[in-house]
C-alpha atoms as a PDB file:
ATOM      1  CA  UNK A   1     -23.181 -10.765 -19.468  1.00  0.00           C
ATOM      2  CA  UNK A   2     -19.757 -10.577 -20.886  1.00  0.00           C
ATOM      3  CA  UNK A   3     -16.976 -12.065 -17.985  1.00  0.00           C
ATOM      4  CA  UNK A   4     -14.742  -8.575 -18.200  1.00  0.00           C
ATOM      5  CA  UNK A   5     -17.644  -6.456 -17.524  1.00  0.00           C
ATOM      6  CA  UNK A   6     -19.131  -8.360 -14.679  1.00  0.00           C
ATOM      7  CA  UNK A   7     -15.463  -8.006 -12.737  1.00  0.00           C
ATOM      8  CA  UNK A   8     -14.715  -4.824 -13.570  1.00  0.00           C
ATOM      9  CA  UNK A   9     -18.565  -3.479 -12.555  1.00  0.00           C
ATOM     10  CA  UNK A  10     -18.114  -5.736  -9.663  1.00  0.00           C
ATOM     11  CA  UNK A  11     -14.935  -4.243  -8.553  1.00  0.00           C
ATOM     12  CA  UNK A  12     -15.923  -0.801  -9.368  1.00  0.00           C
ATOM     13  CA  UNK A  13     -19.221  -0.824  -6.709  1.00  0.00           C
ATOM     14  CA  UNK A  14     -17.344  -2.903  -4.305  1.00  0.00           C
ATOM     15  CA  UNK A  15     -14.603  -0.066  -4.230  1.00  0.00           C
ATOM     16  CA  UNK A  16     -16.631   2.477  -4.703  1.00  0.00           C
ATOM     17  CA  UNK A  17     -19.356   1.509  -1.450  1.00  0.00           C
ATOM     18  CA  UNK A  18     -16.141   1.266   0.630  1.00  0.00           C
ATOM     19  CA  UNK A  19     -14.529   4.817  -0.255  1.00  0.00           C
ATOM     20  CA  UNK A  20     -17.753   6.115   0.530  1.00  0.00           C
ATOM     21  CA  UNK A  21     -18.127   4.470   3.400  1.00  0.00           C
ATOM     22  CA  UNK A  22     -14.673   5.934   4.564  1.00  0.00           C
ATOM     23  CA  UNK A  23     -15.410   9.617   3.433  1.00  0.00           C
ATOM     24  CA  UNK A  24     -18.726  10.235   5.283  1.00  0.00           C
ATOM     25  CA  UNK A  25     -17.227   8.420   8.636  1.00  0.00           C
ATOM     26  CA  UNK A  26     -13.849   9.499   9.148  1.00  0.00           C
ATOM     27  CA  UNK A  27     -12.847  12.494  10.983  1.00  0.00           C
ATOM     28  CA  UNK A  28     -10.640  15.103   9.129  1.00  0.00           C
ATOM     29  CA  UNK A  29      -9.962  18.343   9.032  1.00  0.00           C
ATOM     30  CA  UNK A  30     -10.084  18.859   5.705  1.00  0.00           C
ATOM     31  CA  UNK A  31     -13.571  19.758   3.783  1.00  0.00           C
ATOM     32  CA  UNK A  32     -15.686  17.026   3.214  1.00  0.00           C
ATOM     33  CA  UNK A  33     -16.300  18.054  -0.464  1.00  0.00           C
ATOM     34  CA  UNK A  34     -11.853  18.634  -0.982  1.00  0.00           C
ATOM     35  CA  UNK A  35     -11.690  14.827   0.130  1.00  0.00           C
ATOM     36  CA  UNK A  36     -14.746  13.671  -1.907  1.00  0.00           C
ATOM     37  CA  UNK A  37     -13.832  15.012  -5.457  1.00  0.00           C
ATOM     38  CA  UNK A  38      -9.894  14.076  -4.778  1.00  0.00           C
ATOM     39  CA  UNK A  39     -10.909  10.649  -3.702  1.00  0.00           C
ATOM     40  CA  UNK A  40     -13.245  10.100  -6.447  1.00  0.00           C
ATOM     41  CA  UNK A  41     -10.665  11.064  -9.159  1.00  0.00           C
ATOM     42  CA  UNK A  42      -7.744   8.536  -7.634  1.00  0.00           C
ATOM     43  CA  UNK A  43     -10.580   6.262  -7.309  1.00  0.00           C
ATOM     44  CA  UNK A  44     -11.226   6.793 -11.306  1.00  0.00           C
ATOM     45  CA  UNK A  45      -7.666   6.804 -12.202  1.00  0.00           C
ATOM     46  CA  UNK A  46      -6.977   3.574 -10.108  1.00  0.00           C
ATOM     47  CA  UNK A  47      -9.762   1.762 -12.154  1.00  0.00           C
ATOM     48  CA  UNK A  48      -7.742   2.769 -15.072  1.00  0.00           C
ATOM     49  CA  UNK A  49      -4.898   2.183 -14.399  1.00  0.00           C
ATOM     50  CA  UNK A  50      -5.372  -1.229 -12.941  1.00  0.00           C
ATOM     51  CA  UNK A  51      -7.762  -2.629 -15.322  1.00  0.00           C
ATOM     52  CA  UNK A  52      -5.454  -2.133 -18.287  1.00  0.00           C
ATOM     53  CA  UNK A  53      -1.866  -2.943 -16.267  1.00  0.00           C
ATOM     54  CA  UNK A  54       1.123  -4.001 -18.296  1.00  0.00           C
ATOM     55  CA  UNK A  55       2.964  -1.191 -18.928  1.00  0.00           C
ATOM     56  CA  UNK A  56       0.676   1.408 -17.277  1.00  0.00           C
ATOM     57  CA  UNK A  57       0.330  -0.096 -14.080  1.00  0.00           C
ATOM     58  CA  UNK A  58       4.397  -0.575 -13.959  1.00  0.00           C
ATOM     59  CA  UNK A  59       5.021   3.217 -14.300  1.00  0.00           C
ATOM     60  CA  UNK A  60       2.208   3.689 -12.175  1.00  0.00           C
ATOM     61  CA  UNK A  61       3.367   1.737  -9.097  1.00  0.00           C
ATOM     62  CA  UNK A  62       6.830   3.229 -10.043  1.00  0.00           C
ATOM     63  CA  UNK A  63       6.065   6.954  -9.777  1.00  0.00           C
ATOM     64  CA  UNK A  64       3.968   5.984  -6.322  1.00  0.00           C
ATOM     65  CA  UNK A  65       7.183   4.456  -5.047  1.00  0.00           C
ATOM     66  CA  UNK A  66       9.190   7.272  -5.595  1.00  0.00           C
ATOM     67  CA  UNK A  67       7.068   9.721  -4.471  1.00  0.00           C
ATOM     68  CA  UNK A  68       6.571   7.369  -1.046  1.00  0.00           C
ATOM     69  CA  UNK A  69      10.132   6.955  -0.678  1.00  0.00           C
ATOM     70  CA  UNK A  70      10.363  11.019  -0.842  1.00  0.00           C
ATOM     71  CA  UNK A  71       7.856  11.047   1.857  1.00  0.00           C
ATOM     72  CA  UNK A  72       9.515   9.167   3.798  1.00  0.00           C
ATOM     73  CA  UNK A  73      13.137  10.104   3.450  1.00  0.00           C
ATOM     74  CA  UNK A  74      11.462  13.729   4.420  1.00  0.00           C
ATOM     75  CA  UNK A  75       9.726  12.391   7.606  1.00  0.00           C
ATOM     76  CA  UNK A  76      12.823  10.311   8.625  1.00  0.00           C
ATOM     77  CA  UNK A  77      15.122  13.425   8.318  1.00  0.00           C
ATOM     78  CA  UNK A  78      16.821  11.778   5.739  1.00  0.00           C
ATOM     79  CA  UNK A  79      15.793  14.743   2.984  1.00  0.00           C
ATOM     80  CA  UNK A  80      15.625  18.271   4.595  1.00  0.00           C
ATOM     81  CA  UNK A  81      14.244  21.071   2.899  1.00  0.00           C
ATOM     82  CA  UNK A  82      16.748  23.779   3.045  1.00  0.00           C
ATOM     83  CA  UNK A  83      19.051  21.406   1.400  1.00  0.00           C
ATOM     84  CA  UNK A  84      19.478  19.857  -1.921  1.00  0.00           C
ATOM     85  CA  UNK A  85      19.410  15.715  -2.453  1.00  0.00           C
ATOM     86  CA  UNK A  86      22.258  14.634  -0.874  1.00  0.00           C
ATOM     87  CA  UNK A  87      23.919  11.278  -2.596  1.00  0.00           C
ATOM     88  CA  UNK A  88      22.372   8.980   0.121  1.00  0.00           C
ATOM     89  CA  UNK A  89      19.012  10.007  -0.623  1.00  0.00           C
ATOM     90  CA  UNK A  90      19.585  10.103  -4.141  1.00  0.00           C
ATOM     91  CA  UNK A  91      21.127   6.630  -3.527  1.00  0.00           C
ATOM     92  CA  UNK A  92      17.511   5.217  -1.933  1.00  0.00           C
ATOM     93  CA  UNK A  93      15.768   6.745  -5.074  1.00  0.00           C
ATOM     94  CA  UNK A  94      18.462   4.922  -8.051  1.00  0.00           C
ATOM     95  CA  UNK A  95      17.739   1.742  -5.728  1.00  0.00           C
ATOM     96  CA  UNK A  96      13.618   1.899  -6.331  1.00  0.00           C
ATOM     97  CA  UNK A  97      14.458   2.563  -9.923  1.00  0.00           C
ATOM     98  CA  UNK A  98      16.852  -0.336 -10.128  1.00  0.00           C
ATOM     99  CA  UNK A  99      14.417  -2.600  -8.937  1.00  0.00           C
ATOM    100  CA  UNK A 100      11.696  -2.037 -10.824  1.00  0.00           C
ATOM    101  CA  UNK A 101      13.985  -2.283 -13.966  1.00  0.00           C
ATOM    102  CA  UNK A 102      14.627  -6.007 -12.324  1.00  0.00           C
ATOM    103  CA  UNK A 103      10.587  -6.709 -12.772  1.00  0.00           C
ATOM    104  CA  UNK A 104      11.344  -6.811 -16.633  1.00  0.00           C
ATOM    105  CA  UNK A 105      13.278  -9.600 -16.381  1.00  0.00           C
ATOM    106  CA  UNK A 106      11.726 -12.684 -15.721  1.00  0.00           C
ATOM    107  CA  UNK A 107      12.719 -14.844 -12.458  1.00  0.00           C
ATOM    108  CA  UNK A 108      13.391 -14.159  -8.528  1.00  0.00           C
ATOM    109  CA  UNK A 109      17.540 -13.561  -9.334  1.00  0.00           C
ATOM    110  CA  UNK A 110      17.488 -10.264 -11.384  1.00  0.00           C
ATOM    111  CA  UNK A 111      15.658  -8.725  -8.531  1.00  0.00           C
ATOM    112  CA  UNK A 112      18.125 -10.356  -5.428  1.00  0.00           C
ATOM    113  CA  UNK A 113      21.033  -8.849  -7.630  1.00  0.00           C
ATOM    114  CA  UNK A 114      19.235  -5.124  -7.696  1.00  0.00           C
ATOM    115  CA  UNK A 115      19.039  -5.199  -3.703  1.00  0.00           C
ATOM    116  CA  UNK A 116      22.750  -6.384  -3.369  1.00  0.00           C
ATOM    117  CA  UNK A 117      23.587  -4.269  -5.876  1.00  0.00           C
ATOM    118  CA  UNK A 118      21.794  -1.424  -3.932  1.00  0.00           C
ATOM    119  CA  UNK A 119      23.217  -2.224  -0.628  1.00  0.00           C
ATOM    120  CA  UNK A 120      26.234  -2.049  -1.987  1.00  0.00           C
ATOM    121  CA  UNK A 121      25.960   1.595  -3.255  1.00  0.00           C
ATOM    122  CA  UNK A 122      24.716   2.435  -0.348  1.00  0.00           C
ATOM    123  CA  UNK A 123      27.825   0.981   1.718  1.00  0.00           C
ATOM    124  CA  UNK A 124      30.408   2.737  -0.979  1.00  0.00           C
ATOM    125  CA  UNK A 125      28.470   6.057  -0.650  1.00  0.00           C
ATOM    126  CA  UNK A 126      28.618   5.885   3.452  1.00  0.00           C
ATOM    127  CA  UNK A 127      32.136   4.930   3.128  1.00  0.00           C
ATOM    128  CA  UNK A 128      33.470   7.200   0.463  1.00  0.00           C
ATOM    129  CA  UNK A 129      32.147  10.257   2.142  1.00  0.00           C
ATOM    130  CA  UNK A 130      33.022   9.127   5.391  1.00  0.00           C
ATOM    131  CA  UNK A 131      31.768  10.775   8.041  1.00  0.00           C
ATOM    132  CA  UNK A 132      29.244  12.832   6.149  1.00  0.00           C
ATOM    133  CA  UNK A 133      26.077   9.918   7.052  1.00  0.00           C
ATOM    134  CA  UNK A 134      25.458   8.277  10.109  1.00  0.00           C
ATOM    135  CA  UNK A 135      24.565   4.110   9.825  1.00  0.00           C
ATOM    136  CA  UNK A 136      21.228   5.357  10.915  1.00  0.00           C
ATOM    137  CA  UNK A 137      20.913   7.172   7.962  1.00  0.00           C
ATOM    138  CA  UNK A 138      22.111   4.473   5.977  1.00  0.00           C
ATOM    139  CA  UNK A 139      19.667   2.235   7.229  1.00  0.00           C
ATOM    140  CA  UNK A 140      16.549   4.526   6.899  1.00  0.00           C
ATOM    141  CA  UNK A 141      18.182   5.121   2.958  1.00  0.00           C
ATOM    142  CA  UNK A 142      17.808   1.217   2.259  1.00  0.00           C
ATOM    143  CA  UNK A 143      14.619   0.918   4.405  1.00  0.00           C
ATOM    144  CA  UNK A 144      12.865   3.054   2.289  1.00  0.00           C
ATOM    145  CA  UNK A 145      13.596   1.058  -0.751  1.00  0.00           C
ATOM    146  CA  UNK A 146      12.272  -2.030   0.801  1.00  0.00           C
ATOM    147  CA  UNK A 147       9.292  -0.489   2.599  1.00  0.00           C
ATOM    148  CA  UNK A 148       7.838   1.540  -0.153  1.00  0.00           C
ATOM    149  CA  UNK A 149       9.911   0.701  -3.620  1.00  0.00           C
ATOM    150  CA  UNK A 150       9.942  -2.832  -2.938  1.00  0.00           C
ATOM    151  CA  UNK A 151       6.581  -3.242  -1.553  1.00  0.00           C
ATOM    152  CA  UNK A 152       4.170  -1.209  -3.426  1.00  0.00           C
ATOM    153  CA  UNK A 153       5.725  -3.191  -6.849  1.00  0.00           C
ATOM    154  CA  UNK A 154       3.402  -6.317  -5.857  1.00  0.00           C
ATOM    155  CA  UNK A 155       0.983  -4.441  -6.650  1.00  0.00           C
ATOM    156  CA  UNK A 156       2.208  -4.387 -10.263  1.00  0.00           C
ATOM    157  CA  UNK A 157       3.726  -8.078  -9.715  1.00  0.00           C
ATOM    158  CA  UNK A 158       0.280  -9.364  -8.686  1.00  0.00           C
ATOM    159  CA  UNK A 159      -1.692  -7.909 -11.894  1.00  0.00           C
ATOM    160  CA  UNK A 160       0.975 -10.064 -14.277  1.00  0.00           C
ATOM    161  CA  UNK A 161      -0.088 -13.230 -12.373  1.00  0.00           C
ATOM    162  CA  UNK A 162      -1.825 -15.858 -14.602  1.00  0.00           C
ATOM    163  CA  UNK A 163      -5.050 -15.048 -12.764  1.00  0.00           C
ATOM    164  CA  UNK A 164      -3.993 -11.339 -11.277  1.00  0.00           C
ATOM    165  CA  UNK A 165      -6.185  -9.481 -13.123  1.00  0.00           C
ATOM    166  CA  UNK A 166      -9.197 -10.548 -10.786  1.00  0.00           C
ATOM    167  CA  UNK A 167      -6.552 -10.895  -7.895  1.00  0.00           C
ATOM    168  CA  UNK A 168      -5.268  -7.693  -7.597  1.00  0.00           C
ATOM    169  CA  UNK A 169      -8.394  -6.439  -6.872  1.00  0.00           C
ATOM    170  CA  UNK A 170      -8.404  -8.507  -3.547  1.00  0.00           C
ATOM    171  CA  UNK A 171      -5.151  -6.028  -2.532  1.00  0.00           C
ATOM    172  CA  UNK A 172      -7.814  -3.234  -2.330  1.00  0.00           C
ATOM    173  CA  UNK A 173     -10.861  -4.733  -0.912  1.00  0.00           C
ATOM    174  CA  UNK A 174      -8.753  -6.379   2.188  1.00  0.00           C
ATOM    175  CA  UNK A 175      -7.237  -2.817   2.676  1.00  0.00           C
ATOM    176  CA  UNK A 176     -10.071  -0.692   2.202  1.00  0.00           C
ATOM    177  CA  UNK A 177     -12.766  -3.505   2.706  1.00  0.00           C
ATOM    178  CA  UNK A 178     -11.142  -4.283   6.378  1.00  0.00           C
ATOM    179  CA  UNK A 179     -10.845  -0.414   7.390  1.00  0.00           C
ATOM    180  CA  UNK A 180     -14.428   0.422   6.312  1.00  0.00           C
ATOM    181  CA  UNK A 181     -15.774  -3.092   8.145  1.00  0.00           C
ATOM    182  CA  UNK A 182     -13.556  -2.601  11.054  1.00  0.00           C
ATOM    183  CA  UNK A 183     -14.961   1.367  11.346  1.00  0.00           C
ATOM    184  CA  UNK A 184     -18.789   0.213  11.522  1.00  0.00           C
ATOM    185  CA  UNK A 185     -18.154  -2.755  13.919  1.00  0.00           C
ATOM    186  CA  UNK A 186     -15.959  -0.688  16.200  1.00  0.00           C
ATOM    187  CA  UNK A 187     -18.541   1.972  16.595  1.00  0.00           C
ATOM    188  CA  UNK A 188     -21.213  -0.316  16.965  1.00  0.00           C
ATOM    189  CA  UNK A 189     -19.649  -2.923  19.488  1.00  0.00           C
ATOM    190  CA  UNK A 190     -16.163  -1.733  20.160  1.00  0.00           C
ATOM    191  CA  UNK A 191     -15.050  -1.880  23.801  1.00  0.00           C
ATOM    192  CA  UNK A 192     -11.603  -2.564  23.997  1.00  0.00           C
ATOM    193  CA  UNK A 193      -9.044  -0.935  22.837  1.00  0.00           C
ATOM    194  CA  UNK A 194      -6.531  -2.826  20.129  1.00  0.00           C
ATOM    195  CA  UNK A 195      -3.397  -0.211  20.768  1.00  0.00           C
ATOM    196  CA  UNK A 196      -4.757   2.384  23.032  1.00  0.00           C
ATOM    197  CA  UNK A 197      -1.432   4.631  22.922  1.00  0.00           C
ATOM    198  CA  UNK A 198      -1.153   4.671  19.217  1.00  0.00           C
ATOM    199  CA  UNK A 199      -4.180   4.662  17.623  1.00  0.00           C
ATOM    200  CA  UNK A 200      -6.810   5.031  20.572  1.00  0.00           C
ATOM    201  CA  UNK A 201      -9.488   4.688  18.448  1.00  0.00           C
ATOM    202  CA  UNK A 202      -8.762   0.999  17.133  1.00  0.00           C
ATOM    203  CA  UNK A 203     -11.054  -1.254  19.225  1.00  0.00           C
ATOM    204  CA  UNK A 204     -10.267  -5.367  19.164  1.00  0.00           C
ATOM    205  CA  UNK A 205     -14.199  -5.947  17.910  1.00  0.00           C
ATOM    206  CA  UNK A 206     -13.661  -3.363  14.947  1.00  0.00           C
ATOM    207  CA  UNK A 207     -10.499  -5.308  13.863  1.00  0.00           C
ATOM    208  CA  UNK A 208     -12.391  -9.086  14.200  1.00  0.00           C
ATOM    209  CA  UNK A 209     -15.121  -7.343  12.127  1.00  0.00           C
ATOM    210  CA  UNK A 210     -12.994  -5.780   9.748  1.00  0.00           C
ATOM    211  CA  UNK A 211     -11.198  -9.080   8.976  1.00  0.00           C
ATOM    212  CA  UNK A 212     -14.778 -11.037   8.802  1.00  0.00           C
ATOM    213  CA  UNK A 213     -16.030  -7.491   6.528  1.00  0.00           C
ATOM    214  CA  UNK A 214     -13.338  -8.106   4.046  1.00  0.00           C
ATOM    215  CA  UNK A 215     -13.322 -12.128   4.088  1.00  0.00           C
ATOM    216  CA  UNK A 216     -17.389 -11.674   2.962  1.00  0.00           C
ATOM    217  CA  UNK A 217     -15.922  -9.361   0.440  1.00  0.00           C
ATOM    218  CA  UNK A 218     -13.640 -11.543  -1.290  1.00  0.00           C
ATOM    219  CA  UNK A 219     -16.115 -14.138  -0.726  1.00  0.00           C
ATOM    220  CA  UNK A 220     -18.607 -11.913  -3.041  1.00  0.00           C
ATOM    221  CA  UNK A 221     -16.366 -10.862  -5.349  1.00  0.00           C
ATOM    222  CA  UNK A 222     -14.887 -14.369  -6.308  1.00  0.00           C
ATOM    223  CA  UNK A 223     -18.494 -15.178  -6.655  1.00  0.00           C
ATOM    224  CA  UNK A 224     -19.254 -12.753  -8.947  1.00  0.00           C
ATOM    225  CA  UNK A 225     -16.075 -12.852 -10.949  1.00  0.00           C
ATOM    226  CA  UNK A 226     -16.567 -17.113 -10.637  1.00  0.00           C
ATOM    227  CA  UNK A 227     -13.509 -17.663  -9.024  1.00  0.00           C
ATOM    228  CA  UNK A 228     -12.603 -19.978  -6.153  1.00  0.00           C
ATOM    229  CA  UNK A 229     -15.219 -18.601  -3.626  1.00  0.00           C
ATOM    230  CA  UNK A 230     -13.394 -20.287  -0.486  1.00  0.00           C
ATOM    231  CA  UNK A 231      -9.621 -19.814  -1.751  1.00  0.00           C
ATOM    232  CA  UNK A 232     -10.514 -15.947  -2.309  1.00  0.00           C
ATOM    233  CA  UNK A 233     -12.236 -15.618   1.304  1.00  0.00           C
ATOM    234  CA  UNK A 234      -9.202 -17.054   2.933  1.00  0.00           C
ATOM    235  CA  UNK A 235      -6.655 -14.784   1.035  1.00  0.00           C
ATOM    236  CA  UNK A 236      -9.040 -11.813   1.428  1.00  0.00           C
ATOM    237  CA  UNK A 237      -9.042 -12.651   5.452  1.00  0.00           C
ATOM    238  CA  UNK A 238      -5.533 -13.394   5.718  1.00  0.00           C
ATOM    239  CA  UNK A 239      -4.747  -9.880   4.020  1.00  0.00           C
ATOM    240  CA  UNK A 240      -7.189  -7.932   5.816  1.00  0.00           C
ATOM    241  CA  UNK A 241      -5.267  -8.623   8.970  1.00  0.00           C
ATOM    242  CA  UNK A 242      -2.232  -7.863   7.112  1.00  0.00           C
ATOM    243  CA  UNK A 243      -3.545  -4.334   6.343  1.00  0.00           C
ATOM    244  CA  UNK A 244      -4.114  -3.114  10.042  1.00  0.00           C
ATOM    245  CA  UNK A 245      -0.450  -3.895  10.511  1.00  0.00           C
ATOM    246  CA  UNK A 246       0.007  -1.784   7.657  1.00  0.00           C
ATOM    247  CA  UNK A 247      -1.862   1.082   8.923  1.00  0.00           C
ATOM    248  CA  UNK A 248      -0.579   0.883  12.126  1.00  0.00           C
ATOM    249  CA  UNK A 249       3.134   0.826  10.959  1.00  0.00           C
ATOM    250  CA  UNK A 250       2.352   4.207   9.612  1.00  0.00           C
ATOM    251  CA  UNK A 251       0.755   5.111  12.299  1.00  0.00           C
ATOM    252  CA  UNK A 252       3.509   4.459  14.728  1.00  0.00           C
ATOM    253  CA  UNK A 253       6.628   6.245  12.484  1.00  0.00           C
ATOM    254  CA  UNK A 254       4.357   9.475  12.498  1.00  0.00           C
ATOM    255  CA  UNK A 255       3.483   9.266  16.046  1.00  0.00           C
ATOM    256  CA  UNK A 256       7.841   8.284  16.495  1.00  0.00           C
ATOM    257  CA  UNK A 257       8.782  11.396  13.704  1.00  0.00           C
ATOM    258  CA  UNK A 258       5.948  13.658  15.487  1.00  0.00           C
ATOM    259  CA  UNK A 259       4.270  14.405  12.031  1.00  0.00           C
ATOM    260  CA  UNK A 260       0.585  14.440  11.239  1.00  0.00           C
ATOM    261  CA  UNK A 261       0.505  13.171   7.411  1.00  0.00           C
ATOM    262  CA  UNK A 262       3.424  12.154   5.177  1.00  0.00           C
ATOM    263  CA  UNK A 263       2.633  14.751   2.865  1.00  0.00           C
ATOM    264  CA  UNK A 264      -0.052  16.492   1.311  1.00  0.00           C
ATOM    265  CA  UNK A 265      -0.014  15.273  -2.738  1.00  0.00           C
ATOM    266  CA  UNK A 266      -3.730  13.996  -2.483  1.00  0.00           C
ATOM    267  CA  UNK A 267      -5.905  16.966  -0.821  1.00  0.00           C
ATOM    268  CA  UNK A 268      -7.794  15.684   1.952  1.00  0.00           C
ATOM    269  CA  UNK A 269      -5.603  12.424   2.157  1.00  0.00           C
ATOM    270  CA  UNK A 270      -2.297  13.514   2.699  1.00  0.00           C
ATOM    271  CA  UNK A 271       0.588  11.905   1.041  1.00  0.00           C
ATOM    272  CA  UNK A 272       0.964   8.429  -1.221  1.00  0.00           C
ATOM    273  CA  UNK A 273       2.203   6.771   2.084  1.00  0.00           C
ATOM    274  CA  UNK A 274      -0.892   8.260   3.941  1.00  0.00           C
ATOM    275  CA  UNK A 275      -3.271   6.659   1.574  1.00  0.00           C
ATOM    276  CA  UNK A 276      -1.430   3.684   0.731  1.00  0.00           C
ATOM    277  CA  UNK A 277      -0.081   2.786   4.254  1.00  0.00           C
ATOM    278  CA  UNK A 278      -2.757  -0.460   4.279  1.00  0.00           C
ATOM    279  CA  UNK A 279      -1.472  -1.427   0.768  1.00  0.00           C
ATOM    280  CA  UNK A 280       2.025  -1.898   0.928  1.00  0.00           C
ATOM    281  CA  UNK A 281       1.931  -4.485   3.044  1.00  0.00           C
ATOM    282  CA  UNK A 282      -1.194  -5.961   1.608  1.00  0.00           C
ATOM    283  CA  UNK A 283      -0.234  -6.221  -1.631  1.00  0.00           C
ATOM    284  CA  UNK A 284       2.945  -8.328  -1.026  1.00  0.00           C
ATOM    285  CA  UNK A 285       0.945 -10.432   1.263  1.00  0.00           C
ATOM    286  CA  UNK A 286      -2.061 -11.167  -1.521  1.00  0.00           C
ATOM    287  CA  UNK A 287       0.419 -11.733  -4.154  1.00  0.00           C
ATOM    288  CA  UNK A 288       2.342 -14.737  -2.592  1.00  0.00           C
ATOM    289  CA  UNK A 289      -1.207 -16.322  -1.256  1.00  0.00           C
ATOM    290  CA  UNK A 290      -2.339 -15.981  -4.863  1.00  0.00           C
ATOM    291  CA  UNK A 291       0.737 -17.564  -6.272  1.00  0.00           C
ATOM    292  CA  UNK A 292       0.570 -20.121  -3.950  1.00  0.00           C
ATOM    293  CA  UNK A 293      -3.150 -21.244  -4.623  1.00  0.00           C
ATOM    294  CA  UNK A 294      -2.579 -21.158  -8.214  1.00  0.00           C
ATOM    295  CA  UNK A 295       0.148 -23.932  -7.919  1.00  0.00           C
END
């Protein structure tokens, strides 16, 4: 069989068992059918859009940014509905763009001069309109660019690796891979709780087995793809733990901003930052590891 379409059918089952997986257990109040048919379309256009990259991918993981770093301007009071973009928000937005025009260049200094360069907008626009914005406000601005613009670009950054187009795949099975695992194991053996004001439901034995869940993942997929079987477990375990911090971050600014999604783009989801909460720090996370092995 041909190498391409062992990965990609690899990828697409592995994915695929673990969405499931995550639609029939999770508790929402959405209809089961609304979250089904969403998630199987993103699930489709993912696939897509990942498999082919280059150019694709880059606007893809662009548009996501911006649309997280609206969702989270929003939740941090930053954007307010009855009002139009102000010119710190707007600010936060130009900085996302700026860095992913940075990615087109090749080496690490294009991309340190787009954060300078965006902090230092950001300073001239608290400054110059002195004493519209708070420093709070200027902090959540940049925040955003480095918690959602910034981040969700390795997912893009990891595809154009020598060997990212079987890497990137190990972004999605330590984030969904480690919160399907870690669902089963808590409800079969989970007695104590991981952060029991947070997210009550987060046991300590779902998280081990969502870590060992996704490390046998990796360790199938590299096998099947004929990759480094032990270098792919390791990455896949590392990231796995990785992702829970993820999730929980989220977790914790709704729970601080008294929200219950981000936003409500993908129907029975919520928002990009909802969904992809796991992912942004995963991605940056799998990227360097992958970079590192292939040294």
């Amino acid at each position: 069989m041909d190498k391409h379409v062992l990965w990609l059918t690899a990828g697409l089952v592995l994915i695929a068992v673990m969405l499931i997986v995550q639609y029939l257990t999770r508790k929402i109040e959405n209809s089961f059918m609304t979250r089904t048919i969403s998630g199987v379309i993103l699930l489709d256009v993912a696939l897509i859009v990942i498999i082919y990259g280059r150019w694709l991918l880059y606007a893809t993981c662009l548009v996501l940014s911006l649309i997280g770093a609206f969702e989270f301007y929003r939740a941090m009071g930053l954007h307010q509905k009855t009002k139009k973009i102000n010119a710190l928000e707007l600010t936060g937005y130009i900085g996302v763009v700026l860095f992913y025009l940075s990615l087109i260049a090749e080496g690490l200094i294009p991309r340190i001069i787009s954060v300078v360069f965006c902090v230092t907008l950001m300073m001239a626009v608290y400054v110059f309109t002195f004493p519209t914005y708070r420093i709070g406000q200027v902090m959540t601005a940049l925040f955003g660019i480095l918690y959602v613009g910034v981040m969700i670009s390795f997912v893009y950054q990891t595809r154009i690796l020598p060997n990212g187009k079987y890497a990137v795949w190990l972004i999605f099975i330590c984030s969904w891979g480690c919160d399907t695992c870690a669902y089963v194991f808590g409800r079969l053996f989970g007695r104590h709780k991981m952060t029991p004001i947070l997210s009550p439901h987060k046991t300590i034995e779902g998280g081990i087995g969502g870590v060992v869940g996704a490390g046998i993942l990796g360790m199938i997929f590299a096998f099947l793809t004929h990759e480094d079987v032990p270098a792919f477990m390791i990455i896949s375990v590392i990231g796995a733990f990785i992702s829970m911090i993820g999730d929980l971050a989220a977790s914790a600014i709704k729970r601080n901003e008294e929200i219950k999604d981000f936003g409500t783009l993908i129907p029975g989801h919520g928002g990009v930052l909802d969904r992809f909460d796991s992912i942004i720090f995963t991605a940056p996370v799998i990227y360097f590891l992958t970079y590192l092995v292939s040294m």
